[in-house]
C-alpha atoms as a PDB file:
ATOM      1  CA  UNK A   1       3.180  -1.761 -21.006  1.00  0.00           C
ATOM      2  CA  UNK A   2       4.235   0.856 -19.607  1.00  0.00           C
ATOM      3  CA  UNK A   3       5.902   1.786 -15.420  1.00  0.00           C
ATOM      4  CA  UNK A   4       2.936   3.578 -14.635  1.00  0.00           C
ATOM      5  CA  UNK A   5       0.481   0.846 -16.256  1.00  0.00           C
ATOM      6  CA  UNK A   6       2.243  -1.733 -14.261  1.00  0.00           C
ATOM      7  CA  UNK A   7       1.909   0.198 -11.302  1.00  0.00           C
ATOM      8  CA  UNK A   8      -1.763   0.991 -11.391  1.00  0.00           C
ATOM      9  CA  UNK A   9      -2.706  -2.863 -12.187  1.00  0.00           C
ATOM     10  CA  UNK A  10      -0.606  -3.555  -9.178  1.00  0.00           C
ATOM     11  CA  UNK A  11      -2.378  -1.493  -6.644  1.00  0.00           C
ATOM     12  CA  UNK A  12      -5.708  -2.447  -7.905  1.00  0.00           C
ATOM     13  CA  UNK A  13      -4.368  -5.946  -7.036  1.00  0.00           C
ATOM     14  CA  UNK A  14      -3.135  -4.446  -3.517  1.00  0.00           C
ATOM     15  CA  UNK A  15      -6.550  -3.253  -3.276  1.00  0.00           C
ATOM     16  CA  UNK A  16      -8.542  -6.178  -3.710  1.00  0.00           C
ATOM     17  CA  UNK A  17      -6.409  -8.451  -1.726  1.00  0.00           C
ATOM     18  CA  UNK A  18      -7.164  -6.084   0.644  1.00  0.00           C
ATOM     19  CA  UNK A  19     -10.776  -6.317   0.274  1.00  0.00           C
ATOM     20  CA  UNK A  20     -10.807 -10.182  -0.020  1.00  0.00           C
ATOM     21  CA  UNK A  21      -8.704 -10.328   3.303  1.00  0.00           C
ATOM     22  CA  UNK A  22     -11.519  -7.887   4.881  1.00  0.00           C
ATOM     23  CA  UNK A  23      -8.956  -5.458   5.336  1.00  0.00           C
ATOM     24  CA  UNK A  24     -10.533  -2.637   3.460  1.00  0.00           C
ATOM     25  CA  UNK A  25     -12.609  -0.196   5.892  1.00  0.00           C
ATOM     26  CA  UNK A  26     -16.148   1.371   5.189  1.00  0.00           C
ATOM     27  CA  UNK A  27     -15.159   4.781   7.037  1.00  0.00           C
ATOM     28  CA  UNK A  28     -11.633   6.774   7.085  1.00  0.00           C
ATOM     29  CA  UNK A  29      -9.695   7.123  10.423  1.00  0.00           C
ATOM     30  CA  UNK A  30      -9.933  10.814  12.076  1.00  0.00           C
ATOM     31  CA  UNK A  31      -7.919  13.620   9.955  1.00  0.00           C
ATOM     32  CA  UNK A  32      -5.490  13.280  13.322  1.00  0.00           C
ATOM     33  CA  UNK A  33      -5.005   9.664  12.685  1.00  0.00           C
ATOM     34  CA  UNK A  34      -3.852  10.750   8.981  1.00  0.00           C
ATOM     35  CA  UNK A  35      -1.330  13.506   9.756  1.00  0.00           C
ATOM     36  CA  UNK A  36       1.063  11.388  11.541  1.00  0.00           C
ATOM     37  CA  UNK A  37       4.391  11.753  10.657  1.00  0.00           C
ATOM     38  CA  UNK A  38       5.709   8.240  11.815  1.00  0.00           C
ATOM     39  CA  UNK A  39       6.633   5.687   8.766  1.00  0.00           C
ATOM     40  CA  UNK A  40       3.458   4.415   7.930  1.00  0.00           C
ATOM     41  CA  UNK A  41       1.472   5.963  10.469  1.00  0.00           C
ATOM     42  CA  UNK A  42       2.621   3.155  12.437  1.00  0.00           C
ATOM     43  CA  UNK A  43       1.598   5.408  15.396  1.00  0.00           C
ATOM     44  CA  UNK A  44      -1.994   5.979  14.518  1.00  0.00           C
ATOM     45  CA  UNK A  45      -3.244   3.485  11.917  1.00  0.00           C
ATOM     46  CA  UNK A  46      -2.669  -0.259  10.871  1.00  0.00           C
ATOM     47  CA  UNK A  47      -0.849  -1.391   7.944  1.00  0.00           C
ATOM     48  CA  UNK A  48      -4.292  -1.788   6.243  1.00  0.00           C
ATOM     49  CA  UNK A  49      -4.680   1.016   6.803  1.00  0.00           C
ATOM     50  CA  UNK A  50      -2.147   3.162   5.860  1.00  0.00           C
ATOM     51  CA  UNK A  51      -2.615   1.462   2.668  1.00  0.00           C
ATOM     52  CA  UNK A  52      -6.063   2.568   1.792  1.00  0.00           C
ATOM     53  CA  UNK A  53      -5.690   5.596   2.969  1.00  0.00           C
ATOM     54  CA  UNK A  54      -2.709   6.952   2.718  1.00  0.00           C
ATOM     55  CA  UNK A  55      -0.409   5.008  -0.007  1.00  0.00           C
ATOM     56  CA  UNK A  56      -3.137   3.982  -2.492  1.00  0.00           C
ATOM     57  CA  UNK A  57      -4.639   7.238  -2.727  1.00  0.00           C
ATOM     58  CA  UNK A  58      -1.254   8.655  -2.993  1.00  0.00           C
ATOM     59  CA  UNK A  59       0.232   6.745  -5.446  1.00  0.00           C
ATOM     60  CA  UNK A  60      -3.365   7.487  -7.842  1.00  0.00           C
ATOM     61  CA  UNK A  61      -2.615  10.635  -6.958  1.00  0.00           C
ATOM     62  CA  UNK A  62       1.095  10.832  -8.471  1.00  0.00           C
ATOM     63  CA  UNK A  63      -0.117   8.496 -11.334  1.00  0.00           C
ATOM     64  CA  UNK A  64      -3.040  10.557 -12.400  1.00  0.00           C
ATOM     65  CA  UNK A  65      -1.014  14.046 -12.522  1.00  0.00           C
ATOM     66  CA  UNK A  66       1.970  11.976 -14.110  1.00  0.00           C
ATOM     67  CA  UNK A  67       4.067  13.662 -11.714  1.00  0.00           C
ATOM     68  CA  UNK A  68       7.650  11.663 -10.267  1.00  0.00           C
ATOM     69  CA  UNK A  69       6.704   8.531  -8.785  1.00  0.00           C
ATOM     70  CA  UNK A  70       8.815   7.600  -5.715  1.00  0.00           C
ATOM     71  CA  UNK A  71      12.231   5.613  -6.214  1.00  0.00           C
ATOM     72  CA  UNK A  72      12.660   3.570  -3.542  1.00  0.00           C
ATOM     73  CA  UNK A  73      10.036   1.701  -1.688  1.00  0.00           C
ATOM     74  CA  UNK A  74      10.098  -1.101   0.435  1.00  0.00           C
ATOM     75  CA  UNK A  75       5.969  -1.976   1.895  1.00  0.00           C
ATOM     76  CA  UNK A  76       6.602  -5.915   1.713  1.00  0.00           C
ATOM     77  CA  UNK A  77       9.128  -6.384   4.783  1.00  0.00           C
ATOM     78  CA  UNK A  78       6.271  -4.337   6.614  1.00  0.00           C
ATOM     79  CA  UNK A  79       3.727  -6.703   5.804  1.00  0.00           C
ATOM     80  CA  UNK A  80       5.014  -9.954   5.977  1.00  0.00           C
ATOM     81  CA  UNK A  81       5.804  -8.839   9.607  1.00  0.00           C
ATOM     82  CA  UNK A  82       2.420  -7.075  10.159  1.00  0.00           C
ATOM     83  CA  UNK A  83       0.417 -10.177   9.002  1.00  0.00           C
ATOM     84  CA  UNK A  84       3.006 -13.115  10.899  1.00  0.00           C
ATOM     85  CA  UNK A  85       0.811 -15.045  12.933  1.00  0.00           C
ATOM     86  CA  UNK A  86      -2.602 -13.516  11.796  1.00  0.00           C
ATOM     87  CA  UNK A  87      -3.703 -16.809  10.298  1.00  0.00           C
ATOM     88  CA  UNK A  88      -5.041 -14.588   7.307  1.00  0.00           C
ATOM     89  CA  UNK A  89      -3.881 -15.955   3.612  1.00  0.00           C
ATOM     90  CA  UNK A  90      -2.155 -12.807   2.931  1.00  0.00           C
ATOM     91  CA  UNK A  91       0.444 -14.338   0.554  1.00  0.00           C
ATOM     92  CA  UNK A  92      -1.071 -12.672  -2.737  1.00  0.00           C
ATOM     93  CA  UNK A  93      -1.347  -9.443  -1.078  1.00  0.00           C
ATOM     94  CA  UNK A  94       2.992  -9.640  -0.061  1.00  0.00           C
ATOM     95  CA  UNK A  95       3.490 -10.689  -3.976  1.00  0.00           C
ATOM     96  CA  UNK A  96       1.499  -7.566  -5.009  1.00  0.00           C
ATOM     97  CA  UNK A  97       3.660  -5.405  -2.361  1.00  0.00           C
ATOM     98  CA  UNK A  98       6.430  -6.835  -3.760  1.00  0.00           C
ATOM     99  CA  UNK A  99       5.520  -5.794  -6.918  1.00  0.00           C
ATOM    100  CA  UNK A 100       5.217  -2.219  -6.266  1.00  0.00           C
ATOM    101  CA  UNK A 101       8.343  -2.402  -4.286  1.00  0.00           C
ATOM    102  CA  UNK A 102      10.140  -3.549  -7.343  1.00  0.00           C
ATOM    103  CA  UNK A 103       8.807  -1.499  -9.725  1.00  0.00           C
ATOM    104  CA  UNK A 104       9.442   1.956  -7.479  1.00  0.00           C
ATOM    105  CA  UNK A 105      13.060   0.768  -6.353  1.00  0.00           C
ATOM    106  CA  UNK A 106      15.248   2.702  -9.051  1.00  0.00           C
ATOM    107  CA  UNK A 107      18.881   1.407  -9.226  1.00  0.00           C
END
């Protein structure tokens, strides 16, 4: 298979560990909320998400028009932090972070 084949399978993974961890909102956050400049909109939105709304769409986006994917990426530090303590069984959703982190992280 192929980088970009890898990568889409994983974010469909990130995507419905998000869903199964009902992490995965019904309504996007206010434009405002969106056009933060902080990493990960850590000022305006949850990891969740910044995930739905910002990184997954972006990533399809770059997939889809084939256009350079990002080479270095590091989501999975964020989240094991972001879900420590929250008693939800987020390990499957770190793996799949990790995944995407690998695969983007160019040597």
């Amino acid at each position: 298979m192929s980088l970009q084949t890898d990568i889409a399978a994983t974010l469909i993974d990130i995507e419905a560990q998000l869903r199964q961890l009902d992490q995965w909102d019904h309504s996007p956050p206010p434009a405002a909320a969106l056009a933060s400049t902080q990493p990960f909109c850590i000022d305006t939105l949850t990891l969740p998400q910044w995930l739905q709304f910002v990184f997954l769409p972006r990533m399809y986006s770059l997939l889809e028009a084939e256009s350079e994917l990002p080479r270095r990426c590091g989501i999975a530090p964020m989240a094991e932090e972001y879900f420590r303590g929250s008693g939800l069984a987020c390990t499957e959703l770190v793996v799949a972070l990790e995944t995407v982190d690998s695969l983007l992280s160019v040597e």
